[in-house]
Protein backbone atom coordinates (compact mmCIF):
# COMPACT_ATOMS: atom_id res chain seq x y z
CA UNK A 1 200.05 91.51 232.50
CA UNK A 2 196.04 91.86 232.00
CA UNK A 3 196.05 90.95 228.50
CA UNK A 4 192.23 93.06 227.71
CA UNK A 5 194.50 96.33 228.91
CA UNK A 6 196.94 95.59 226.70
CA UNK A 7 194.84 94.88 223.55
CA UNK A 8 193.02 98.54 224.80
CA UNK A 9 196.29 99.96 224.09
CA UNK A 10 196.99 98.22 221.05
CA UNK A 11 193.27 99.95 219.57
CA UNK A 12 194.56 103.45 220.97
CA UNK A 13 198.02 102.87 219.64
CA UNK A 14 196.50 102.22 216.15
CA UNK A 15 194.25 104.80 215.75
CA UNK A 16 197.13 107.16 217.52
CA UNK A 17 199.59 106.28 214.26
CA UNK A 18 197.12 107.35 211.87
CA UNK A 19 197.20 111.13 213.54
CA UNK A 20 200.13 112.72 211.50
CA UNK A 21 199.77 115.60 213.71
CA UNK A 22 200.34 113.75 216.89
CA UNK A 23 202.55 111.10 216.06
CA UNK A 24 205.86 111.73 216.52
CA UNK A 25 207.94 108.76 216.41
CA UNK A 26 208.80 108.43 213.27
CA UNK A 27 212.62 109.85 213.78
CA UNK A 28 213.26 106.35 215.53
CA UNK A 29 212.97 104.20 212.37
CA UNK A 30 215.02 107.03 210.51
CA UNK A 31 217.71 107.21 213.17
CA UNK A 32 217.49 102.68 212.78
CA UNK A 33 217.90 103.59 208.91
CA UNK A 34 221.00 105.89 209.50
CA UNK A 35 222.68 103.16 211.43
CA UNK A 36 221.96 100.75 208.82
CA UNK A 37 223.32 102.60 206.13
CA UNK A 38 226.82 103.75 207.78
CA UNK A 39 227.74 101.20 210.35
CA UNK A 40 231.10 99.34 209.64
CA UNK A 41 232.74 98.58 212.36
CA UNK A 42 235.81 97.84 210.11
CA UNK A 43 235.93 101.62 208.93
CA UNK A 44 239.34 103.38 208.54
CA UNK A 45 237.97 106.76 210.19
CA UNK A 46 236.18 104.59 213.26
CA UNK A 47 235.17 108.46 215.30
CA UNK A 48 233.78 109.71 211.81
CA UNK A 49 231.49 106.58 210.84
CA UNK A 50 230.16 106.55 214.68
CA UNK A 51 229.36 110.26 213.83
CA UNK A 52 227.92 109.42 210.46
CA UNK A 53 225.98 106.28 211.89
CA UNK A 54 224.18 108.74 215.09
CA UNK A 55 224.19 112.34 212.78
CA UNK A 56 222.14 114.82 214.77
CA UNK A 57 219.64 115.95 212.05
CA UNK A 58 218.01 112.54 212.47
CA UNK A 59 217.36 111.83 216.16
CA UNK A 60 219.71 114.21 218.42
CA UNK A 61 216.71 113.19 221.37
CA UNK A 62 217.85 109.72 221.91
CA UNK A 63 221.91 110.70 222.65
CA UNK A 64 221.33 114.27 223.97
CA UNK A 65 218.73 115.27 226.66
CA UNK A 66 219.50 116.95 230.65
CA UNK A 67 222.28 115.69 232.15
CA UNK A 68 222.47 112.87 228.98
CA UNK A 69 225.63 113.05 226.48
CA UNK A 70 226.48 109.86 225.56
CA UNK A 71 227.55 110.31 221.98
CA UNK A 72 229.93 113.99 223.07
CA UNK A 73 231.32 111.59 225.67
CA UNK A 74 231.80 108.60 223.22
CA UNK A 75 233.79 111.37 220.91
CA UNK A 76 236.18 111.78 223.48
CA UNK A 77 236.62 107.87 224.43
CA UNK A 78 237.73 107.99 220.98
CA UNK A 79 240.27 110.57 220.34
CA UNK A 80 241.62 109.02 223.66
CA UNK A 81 241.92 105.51 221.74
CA UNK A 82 239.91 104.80 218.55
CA UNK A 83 240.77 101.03 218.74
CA UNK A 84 240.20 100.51 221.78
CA UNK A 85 236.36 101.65 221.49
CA UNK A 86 236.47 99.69 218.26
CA UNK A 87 237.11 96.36 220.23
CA UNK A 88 234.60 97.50 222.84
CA UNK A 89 231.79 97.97 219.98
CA UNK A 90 233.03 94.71 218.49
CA UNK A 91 232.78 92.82 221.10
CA UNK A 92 229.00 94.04 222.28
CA UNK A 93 227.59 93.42 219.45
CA UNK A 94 229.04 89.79 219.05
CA UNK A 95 226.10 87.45 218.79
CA UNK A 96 228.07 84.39 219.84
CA UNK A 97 228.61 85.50 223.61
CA UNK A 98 226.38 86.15 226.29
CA UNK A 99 224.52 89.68 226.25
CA UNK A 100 224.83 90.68 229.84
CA UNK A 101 228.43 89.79 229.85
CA UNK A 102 229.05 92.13 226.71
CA UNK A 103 226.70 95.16 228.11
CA UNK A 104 228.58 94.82 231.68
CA UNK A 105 232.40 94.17 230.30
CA UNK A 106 231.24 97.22 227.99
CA UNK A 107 230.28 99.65 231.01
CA UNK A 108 233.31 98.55 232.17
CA UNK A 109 235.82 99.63 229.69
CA UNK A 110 233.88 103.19 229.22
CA UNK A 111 234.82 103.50 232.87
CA UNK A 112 238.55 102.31 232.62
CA UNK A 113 238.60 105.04 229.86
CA UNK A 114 236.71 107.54 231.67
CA UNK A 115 239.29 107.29 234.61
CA UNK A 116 242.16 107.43 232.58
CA UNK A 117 241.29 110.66 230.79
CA UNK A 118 240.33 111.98 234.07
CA UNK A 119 244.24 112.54 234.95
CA UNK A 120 244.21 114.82 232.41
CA UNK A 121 240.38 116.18 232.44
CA UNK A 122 239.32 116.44 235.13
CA UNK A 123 235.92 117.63 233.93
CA UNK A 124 235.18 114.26 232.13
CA UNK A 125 233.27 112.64 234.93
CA UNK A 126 230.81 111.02 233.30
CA UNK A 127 230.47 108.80 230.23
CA UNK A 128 226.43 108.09 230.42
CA UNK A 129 226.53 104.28 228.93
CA UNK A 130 225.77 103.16 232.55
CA UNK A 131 222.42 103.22 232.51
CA UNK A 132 221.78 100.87 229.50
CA UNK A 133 219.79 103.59 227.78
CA UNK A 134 222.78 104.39 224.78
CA UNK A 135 223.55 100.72 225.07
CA UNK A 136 220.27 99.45 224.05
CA UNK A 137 220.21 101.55 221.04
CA UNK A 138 223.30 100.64 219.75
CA UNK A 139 222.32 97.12 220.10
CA UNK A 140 218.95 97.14 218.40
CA UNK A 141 219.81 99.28 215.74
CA UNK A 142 222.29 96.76 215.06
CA UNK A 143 220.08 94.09 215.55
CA UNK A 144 216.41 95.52 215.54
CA UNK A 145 214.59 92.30 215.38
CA UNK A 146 216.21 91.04 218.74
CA UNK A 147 216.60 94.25 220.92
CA UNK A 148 215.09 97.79 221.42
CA UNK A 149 215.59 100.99 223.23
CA UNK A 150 215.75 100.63 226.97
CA UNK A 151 214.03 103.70 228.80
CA UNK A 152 213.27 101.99 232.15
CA UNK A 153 211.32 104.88 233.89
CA UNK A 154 208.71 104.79 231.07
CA UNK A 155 208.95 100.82 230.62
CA UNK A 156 208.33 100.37 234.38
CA UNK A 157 205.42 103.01 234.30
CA UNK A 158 203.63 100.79 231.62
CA UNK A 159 203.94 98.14 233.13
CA UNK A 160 202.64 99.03 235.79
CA UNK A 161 199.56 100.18 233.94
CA UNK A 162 198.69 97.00 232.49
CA UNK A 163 199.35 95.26 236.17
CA UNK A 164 202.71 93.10 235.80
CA UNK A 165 202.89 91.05 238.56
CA UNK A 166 206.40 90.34 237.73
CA UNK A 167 208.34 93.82 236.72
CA UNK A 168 212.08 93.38 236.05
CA UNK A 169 214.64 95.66 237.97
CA UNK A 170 216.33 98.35 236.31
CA UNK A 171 219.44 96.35 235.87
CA UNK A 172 217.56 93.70 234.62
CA UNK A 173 217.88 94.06 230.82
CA UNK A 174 217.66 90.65 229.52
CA UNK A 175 214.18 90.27 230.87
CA UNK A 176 213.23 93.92 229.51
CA UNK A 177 214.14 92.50 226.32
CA UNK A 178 212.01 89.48 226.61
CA UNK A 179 208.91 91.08 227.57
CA UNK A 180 209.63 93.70 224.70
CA UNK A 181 209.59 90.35 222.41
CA UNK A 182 206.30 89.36 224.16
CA UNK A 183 204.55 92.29 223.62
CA UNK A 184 205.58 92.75 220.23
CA UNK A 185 203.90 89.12 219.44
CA UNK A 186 200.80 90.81 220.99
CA UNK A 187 201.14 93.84 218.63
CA UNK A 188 201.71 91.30 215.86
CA UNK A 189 198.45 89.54 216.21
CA UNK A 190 196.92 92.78 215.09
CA UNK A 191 197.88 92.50 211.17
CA UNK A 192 195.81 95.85 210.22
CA UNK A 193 198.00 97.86 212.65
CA UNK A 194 201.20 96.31 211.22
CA UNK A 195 200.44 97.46 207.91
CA UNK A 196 199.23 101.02 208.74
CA UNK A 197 202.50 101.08 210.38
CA UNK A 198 204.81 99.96 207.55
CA UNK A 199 202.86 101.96 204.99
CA UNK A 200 203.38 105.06 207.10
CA UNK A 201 207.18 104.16 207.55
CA UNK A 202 207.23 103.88 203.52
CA UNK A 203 205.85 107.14 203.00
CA UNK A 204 207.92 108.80 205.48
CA UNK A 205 211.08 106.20 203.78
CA UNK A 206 212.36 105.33 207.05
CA UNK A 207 213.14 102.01 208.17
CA UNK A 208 211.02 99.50 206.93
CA UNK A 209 211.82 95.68 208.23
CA UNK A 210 210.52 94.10 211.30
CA UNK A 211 211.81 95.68 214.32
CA UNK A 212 210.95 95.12 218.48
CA UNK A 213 211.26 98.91 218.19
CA UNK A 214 207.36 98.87 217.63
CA UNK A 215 207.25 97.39 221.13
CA UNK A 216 208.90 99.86 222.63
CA UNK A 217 206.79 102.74 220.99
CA UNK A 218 203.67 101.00 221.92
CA UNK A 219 204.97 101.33 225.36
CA UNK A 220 206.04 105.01 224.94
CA UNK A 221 202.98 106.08 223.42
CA UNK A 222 200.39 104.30 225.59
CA UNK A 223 202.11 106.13 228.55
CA UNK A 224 201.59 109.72 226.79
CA UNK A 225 197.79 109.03 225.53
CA UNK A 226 196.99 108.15 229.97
C-alpha cells in the first residue's frame, strides 16, 4: 500500500464525518451496540435473543439486501434445531481455537442444516453465511476490537486504489482481518479524527469503545467519495 494515498484518505475521511448530511454510517456502531446489549448465548429463547441481538429498526442493510437473507434463513436453521445453531454460534466465537477452522466448520453445519430441511423445503436453497459477509459481523460485533465486517468487493476495490501489491483472495479472511488491523493503526495515528469520531458516536449514543469497524468504514467511505 502507498502509504501518502492512504493518509489522503484518512484527511477526506475526516472532514467526510463531520458532514451530518452525508455521513451515513452511523447505524453500524448502533447495530455493534444492539449486539452488545442482548447477546447471551446461554439464553432460554436462543431464536428470540438472535432476533433481539440483529432487530431490523437498527441496521436491516447489513442482513437483508438482493439476493442476501442471512438472518430469515438463520430463523429457519433454528426452528429446525435451536441447539444445534447454539453450538454452532458457540463454537465460532470461541477465542481459544483457530478462526478459519471455526468460520469453515461453521459454513459447514449451515449447509448440513440447509440440506436437511431441503427434504422437506424444497425452496430453502440457500442459507447466505458462505460468503463470510454475515460471518464477519457476527464475529466483530462480538469481538469489535479484533474483527470487522467483511465486504470483499468494496475491500478489494480499495485496495486496489491505494496500490496493494499483495491483495488477499476472497476466501482469504484471516489476512482481510490483518490488514483491517493495519489500517486501523494508520487511522489511529490521526488522534483529532479519533475524537471527532467518538464525540459524534456519543451524540448519536451508539457504540462507543474501540472498534476495527472504523477500518472498515474508512474503506467504505473512501470508495464512495472516488
Amino acid at each position: 500500500m502507498v502509504l501518502d494515498i492512504i493518509n489522503a484518505k484518512i484527511i477526506s475521511y475526516k472532514k467526510h464525518i463531520q458532514d451530518t448530511a452525508e455521513y451515513k454510517s452511523l447505524f453500524k456502531w448502533d447495530a455493534i451496540k444492539q449486539f452488545q446489549d442482548n447477546w447471551d448465548i446461554n439464553a432460554e429463547d436462543f431464536k428470540q435473543m438472535y432476533e433481539d441481538s440483529f432487530s431490523n429498526n437498527v441496521a436491516t442493510r447489513l442482513w437483508e439486501g438482493e439476493n442476501f437473507y442471512p438472518k430469515e434463513a438463520m430463523f429457519v436453521m433454528l426452528d429446525y434445531d435451536q441447539e444445534k445453531i447454539r453450538g454452532m454460534f458457540r463454537n465460532l466465537l470461541n477465542e481459544e481455537k483457530d478462526l478459519e477452522a471455526r468460520i469453515e466448520f461453521f459454513i459447514f453445519d449451515c449447509n448440513t442444516i440447509r440440506n436437511e430441511i431441503l427434504n422437506s423445503n424444497p425452496e430453502f436453497t440457500n442459507h447466505y453465511h458462505g460468503d463470510y459477509a454475515m460471518v464477519s459481523i457476527y464475529l466483530s460485533f462480538k469481538y469489535p476490537q479484533k474483527y470487522s465486517i467483511y465486504k470483499y468487493d468494496e475491500f478489494k476495490q480499495f485496495m486496489n486504489a491505494v496500490k496493494s501489491k499483495s491483495i488477499p483472495t476472497e476466501k482469504e479472511i484471516s489476512r482481510f482481518f490483518k490488514v483491517m488491523k493495519t489500517i486501523n493503526i494508520l487511522i489511529s495515528k490521526d488522534e483529532e479524527l479519533l475524537a471527532i469520531h467518538k464525540k459524534i458516536r456519543e451524540i448519536n449514543n451508539s457504540f462507543t469503545d474501540d472498534s476495527l469497524l472504523l477500518a472498515q468504514d474508512f474503506y467504505h467511505c473512501s470508495i464512495k467519495l472516488e
